[in-house]
PDB file of N, CA and C in Angstrom:
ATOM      1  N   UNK A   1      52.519 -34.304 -52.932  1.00  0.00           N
ATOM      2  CA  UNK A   1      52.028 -33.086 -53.515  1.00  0.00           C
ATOM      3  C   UNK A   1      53.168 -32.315 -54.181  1.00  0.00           C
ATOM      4  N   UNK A   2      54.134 -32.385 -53.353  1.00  0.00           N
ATOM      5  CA  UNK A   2      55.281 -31.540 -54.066  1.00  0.00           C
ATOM      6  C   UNK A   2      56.038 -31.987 -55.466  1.00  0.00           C
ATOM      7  N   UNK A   3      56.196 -33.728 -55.448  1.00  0.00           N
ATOM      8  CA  UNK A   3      56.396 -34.106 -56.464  1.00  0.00           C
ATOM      9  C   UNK A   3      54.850 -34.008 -58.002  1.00  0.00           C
ATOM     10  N   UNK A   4      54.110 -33.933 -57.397  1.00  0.00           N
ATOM     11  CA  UNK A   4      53.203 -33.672 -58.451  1.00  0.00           C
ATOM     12  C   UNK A   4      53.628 -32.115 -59.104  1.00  0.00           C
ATOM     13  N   UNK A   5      53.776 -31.232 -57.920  1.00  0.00           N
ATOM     14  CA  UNK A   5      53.669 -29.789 -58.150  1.00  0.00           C
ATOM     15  C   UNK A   5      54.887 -29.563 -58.891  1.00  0.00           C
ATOM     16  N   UNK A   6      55.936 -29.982 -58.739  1.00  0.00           N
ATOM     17  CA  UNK A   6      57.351 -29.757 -58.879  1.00  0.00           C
ATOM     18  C   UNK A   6      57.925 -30.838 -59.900  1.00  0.00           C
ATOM     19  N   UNK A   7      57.159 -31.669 -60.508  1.00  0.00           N
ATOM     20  CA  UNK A   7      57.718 -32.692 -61.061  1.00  0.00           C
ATOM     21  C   UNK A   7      59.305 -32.285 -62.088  1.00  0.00           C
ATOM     22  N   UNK A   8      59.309 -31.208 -62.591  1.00  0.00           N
ATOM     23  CA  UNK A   8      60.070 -31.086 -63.959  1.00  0.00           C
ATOM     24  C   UNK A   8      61.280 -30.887 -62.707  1.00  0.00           C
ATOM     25  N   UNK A   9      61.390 -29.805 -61.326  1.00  0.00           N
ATOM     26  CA  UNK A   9      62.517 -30.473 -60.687  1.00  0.00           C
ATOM     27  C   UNK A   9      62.840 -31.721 -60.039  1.00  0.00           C
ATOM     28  N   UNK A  10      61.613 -32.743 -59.658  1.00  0.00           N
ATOM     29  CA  UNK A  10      61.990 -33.741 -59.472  1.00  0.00           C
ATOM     30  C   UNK A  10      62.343 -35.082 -60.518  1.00  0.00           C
ATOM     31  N   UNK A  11      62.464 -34.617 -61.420  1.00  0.00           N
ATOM     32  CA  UNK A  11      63.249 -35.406 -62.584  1.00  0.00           C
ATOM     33  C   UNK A  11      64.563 -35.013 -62.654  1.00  0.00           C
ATOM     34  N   UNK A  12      65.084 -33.555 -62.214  1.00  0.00           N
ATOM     35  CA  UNK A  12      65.883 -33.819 -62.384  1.00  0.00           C
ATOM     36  C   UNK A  12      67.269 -34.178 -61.305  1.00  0.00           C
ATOM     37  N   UNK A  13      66.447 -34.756 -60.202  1.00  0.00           N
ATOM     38  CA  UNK A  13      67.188 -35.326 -59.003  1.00  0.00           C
ATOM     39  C   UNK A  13      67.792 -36.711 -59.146  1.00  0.00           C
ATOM     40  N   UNK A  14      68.850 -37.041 -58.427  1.00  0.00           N
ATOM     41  CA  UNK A  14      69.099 -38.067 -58.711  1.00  0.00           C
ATOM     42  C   UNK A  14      68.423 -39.330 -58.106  1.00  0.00           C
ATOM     43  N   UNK A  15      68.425 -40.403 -58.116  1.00  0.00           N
ATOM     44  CA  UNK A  15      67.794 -41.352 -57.008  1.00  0.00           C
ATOM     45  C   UNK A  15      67.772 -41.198 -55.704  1.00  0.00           C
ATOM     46  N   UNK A  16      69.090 -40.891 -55.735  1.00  0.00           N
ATOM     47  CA  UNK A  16      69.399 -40.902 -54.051  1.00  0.00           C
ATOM     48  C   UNK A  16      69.062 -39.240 -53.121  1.00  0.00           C
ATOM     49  N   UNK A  17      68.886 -38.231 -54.027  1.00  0.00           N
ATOM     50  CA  UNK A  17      68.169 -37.229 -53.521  1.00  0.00           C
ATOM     51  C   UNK A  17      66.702 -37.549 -53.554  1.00  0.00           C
ATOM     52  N   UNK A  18      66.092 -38.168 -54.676  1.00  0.00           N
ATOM     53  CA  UNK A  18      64.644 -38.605 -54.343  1.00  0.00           C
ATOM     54  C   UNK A  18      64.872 -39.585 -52.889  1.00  0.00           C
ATOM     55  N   UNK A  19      65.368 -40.547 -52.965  1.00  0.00           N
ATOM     56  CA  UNK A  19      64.966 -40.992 -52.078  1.00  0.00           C
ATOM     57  C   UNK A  19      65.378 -40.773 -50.679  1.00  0.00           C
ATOM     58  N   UNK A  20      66.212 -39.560 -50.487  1.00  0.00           N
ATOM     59  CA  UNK A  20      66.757 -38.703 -49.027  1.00  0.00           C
ATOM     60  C   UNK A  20      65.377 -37.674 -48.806  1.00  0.00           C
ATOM     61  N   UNK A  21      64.380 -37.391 -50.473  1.00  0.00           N
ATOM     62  CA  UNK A  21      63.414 -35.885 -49.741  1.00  0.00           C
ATOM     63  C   UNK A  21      62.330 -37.187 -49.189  1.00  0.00           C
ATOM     64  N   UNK A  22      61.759 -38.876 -49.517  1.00  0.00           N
ATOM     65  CA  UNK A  22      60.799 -39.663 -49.293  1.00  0.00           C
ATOM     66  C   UNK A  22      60.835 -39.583 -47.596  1.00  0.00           C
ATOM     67  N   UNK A  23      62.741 -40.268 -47.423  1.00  0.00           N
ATOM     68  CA  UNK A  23      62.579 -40.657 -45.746  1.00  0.00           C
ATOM     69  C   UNK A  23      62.424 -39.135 -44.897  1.00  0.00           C
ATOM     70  N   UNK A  24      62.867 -38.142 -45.801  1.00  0.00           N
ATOM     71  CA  UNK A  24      62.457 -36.938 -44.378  1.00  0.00           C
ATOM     72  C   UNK A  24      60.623 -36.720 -44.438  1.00  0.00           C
ATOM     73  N   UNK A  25      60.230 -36.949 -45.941  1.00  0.00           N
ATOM     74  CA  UNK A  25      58.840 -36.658 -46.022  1.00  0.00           C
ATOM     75  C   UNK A  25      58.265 -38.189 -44.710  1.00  0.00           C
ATOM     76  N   UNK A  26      58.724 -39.428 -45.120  1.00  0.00           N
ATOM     77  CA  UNK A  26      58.238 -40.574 -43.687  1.00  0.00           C
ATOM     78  C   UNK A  26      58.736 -39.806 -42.428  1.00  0.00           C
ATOM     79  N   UNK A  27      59.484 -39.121 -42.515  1.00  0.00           N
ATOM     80  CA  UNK A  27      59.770 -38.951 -40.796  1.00  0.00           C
ATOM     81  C   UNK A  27      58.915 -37.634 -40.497  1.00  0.00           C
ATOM     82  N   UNK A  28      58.164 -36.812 -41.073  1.00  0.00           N
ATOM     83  CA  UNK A  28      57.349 -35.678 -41.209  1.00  0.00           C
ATOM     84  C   UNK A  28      55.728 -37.105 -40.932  1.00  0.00           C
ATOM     85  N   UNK A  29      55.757 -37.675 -41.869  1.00  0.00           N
ATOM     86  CA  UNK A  29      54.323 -38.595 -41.591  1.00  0.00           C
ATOM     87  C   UNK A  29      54.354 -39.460 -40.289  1.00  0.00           C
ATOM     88  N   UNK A  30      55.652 -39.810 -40.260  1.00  0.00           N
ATOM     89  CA  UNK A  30      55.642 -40.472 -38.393  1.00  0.00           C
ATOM     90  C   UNK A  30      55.372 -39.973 -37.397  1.00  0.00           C
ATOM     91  N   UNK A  31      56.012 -38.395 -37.768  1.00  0.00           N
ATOM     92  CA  UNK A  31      55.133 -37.577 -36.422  1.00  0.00           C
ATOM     93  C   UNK A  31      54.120 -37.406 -36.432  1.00  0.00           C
ATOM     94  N   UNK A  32      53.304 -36.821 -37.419  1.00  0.00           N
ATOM     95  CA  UNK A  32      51.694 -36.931 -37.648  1.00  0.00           C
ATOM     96  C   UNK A  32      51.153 -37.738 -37.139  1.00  0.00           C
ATOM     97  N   UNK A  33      51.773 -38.964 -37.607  1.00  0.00           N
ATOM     98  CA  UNK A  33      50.767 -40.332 -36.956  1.00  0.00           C
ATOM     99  C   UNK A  33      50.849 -40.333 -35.391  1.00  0.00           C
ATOM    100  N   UNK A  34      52.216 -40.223 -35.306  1.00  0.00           N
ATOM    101  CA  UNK A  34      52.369 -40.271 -33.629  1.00  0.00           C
ATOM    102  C   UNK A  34      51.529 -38.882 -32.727  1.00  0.00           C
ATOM    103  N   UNK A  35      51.535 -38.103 -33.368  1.00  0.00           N
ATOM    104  CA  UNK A  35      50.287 -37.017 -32.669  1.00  0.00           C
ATOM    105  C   UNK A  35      48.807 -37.423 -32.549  1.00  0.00           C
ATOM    106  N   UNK A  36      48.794 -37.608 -34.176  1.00  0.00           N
ATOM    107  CA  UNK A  36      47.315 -37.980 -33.861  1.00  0.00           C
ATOM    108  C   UNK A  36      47.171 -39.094 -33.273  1.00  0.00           C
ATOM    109  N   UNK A  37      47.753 -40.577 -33.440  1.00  0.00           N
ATOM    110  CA  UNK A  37      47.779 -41.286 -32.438  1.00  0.00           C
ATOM    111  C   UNK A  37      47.594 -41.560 -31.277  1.00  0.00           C
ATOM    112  N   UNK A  38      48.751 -40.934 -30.818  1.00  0.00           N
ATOM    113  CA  UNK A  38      48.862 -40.870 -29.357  1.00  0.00           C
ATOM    114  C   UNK A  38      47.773 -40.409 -28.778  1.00  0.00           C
ATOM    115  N   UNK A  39      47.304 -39.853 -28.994  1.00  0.00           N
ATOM    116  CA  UNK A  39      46.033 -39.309 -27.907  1.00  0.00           C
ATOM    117  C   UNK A  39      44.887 -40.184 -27.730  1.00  0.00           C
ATOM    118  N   UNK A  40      44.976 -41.555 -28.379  1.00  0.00           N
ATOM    119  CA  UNK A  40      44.048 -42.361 -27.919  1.00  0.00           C
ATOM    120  C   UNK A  40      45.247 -43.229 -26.874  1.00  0.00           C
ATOM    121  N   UNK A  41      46.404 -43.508 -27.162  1.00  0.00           N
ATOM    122  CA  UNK A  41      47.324 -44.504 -26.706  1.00  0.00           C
ATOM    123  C   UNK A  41      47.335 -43.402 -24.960  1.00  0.00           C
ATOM    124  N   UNK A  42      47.232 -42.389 -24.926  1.00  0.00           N
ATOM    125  CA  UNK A  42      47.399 -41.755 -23.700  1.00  0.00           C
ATOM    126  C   UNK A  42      45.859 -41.503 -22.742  1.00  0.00           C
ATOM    127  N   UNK A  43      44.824 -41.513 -23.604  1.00  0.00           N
ATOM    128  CA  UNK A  43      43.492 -42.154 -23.436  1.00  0.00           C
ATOM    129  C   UNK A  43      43.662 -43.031 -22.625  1.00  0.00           C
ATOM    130  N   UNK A  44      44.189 -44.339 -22.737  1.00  0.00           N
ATOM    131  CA  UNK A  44      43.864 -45.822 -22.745  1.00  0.00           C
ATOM    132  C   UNK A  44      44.401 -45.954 -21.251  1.00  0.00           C
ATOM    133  N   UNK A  45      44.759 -45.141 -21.101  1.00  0.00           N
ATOM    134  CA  UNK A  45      46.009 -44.920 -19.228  1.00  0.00           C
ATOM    135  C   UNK A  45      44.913 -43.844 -18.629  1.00  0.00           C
ATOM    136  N   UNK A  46      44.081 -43.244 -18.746  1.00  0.00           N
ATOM    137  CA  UNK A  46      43.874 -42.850 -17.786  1.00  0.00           C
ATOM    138  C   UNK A  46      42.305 -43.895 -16.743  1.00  0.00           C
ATOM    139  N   UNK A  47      42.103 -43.433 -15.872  1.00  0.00           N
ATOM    140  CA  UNK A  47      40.928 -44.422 -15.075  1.00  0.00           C
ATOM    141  C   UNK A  47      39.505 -44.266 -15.164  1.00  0.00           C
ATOM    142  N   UNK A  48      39.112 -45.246 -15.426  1.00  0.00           N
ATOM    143  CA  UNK A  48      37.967 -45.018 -15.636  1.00  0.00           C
ATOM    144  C   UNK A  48      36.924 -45.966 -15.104  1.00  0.00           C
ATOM    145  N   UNK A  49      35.706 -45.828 -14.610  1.00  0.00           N
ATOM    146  CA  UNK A  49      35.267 -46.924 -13.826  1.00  0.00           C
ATOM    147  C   UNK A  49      34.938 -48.092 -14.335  1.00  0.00           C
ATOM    148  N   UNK A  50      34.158 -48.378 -15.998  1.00  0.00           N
ATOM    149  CA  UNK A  50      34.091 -49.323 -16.717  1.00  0.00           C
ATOM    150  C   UNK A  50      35.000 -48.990 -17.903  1.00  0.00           C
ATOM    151  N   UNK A  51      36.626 -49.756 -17.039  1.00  0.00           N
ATOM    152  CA  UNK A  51      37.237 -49.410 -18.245  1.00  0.00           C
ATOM    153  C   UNK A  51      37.402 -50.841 -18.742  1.00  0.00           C
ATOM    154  N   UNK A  52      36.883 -51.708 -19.090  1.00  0.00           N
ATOM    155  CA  UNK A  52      36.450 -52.851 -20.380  1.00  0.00           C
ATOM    156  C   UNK A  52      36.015 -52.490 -21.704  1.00  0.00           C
ATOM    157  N   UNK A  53      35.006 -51.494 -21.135  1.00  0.00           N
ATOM    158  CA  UNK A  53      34.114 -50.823 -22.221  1.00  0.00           C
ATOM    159  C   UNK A  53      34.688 -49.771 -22.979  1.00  0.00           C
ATOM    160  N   UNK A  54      35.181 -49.092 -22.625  1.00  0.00           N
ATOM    161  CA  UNK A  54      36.048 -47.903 -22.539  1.00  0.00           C
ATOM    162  C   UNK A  54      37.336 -48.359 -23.383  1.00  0.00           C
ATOM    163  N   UNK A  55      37.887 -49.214 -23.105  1.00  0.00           N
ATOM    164  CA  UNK A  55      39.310 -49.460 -23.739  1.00  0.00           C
ATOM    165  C   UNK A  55      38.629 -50.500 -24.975  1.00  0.00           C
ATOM    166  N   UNK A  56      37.681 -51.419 -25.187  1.00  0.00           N
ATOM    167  CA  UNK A  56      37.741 -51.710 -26.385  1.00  0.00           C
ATOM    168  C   UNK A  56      37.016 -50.627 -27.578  1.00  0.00           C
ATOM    169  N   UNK A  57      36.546 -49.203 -26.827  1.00  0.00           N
ATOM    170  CA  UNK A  57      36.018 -48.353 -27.506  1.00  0.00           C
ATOM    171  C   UNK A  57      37.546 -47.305 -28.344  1.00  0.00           C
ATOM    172  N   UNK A  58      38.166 -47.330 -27.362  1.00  0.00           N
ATOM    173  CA  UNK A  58      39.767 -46.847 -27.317  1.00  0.00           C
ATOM    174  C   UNK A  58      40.042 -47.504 -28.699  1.00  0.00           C
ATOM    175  N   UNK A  59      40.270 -49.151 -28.544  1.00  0.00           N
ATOM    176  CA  UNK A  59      40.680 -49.653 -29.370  1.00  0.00           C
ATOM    177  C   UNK A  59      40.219 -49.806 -30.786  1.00  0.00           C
ATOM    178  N   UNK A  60      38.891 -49.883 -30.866  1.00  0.00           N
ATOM    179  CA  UNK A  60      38.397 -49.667 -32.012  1.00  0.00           C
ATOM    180  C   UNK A  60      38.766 -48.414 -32.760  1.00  0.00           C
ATOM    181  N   UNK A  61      38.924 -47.209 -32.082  1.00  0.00           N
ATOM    182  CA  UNK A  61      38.974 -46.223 -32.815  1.00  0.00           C
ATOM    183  C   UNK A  61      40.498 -46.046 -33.224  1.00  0.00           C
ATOM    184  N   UNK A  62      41.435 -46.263 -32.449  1.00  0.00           N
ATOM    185  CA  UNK A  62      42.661 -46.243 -32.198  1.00  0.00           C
ATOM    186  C   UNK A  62      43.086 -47.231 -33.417  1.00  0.00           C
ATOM    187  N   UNK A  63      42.386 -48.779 -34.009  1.00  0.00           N
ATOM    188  CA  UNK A  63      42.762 -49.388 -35.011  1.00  0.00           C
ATOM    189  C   UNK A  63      42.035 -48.460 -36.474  1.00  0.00           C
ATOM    190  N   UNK A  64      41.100 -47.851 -36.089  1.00  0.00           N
ATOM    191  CA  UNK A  64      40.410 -47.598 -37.230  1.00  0.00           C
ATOM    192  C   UNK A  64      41.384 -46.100 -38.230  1.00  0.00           C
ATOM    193  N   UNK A  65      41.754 -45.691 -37.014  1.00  0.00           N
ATOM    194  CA  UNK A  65      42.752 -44.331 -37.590  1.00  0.00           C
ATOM    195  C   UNK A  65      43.850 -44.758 -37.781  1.00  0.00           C
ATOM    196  N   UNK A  66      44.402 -45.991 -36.691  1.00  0.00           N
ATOM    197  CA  UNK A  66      45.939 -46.841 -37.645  1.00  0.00           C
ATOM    198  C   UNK A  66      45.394 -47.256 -39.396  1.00  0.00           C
ATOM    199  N   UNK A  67      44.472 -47.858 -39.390  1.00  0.00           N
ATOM    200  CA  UNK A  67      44.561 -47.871 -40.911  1.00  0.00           C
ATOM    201  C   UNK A  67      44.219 -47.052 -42.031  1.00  0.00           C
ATOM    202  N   UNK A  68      43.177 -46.271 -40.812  1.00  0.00           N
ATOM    203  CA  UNK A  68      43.244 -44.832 -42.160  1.00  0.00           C
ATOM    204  C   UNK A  68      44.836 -44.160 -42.369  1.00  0.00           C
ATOM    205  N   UNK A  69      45.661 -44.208 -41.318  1.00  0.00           N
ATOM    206  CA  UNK A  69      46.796 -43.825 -41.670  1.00  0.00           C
ATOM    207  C   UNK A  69      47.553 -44.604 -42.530  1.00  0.00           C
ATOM    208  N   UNK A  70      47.695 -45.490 -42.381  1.00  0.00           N
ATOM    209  CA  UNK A  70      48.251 -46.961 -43.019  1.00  0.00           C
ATOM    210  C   UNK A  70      47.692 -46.752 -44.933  1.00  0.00           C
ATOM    211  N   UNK A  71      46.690 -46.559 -45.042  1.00  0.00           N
ATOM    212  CA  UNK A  71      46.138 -46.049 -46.059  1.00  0.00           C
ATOM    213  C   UNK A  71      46.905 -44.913 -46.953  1.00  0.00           C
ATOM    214  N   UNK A  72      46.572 -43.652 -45.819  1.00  0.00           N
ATOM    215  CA  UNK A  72      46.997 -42.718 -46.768  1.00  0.00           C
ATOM    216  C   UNK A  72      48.720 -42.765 -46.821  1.00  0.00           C
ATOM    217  N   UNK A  73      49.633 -43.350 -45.848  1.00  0.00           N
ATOM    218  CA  UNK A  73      51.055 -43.542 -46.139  1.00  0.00           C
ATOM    219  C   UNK A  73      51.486 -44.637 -47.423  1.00  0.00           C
ATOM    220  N   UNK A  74      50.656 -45.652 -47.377  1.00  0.00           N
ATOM    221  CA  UNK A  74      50.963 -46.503 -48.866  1.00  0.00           C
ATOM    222  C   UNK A  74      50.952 -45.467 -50.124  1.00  0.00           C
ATOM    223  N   UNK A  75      49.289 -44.620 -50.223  1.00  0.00           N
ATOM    224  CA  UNK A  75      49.154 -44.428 -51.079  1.00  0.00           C
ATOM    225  C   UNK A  75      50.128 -42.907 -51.423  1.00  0.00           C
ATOM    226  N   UNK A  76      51.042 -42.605 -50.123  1.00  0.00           N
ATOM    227  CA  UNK A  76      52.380 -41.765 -50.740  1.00  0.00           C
ATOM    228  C   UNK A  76      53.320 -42.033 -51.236  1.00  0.00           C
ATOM    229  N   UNK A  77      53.283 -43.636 -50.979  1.00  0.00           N
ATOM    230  CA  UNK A  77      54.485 -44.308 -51.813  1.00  0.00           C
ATOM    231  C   UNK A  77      54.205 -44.671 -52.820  1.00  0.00           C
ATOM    232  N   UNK A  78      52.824 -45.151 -53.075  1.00  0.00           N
ATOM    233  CA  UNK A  78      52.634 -45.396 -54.771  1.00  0.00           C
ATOM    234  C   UNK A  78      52.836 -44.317 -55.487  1.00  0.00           C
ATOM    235  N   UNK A  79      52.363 -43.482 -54.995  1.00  0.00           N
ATOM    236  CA  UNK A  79      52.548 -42.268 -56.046  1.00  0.00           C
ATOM    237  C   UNK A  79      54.060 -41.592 -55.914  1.00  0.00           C
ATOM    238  N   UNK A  80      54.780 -42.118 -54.810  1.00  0.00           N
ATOM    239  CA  UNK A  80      56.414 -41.109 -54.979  1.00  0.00           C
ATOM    240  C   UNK A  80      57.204 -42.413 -56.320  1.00  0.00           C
ATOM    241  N   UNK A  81      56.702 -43.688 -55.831  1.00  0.00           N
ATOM    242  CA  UNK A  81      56.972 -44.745 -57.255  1.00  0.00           C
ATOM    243  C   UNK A  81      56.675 -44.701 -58.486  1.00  0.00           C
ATOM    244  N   UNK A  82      55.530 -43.367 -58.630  1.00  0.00           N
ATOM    245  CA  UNK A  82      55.024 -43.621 -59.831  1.00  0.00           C
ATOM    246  C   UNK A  82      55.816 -42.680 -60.917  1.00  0.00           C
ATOM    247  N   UNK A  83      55.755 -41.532 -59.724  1.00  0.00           N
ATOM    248  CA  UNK A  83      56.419 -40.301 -60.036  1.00  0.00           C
ATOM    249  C   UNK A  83      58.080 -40.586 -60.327  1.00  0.00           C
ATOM    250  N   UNK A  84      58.709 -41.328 -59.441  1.00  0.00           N
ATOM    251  CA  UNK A  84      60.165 -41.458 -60.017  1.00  0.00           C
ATOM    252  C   UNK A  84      60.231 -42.336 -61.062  1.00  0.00           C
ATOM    253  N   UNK A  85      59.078 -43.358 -61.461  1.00  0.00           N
ATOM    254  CA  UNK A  85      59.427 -43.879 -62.511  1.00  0.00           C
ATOM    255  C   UNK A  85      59.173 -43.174 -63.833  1.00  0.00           C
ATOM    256  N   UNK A  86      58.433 -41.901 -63.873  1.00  0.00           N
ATOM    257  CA  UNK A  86      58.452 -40.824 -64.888  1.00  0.00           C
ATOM    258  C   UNK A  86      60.000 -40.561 -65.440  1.00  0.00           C
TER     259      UNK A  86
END
């Protein structure tokens, strides 16, 4: 968003400042993921009486938001690629 918003200063950065604001912007999206995440991964530990049922319900949802995340993190890199190749 910021490179959309800000583009005329992000042209005039060099590579290596673009690519120092990407890894703090990944380490800002790692925590995200790891929040929202985690709360199924801390789910999956607690007891439950049919936990068969329970943990492949865990798991389903737990893969389904890994790839919605997985999703929207690619599609920040296509666009931080698209944008530095401006």
């Amino acid at each position: 968003m910021f490179c959309i918003v800000y583009s005329d200063i992000f042209q005039a950065l060099s590579f290596y400042d673009r690519a120092a604001s990407f890894v703090y912007g990944l380490r800002f999206d790692v925590a995200t993921i790891s929040l929202f995440l985690g709360v199924f991964i801390m789910i999956l530990f607690l007891p439950y009486p049919k936990k068969s049922t329970f943990i492949k319900v865990c798991a389903v949802c737990l893969s389904i938001f890994a790839f919605v995340m997985i999703l929207m993190l690619s599609a920040d890199f296509f666009i931080f690629l698209k944008l530095s190749a401006i």
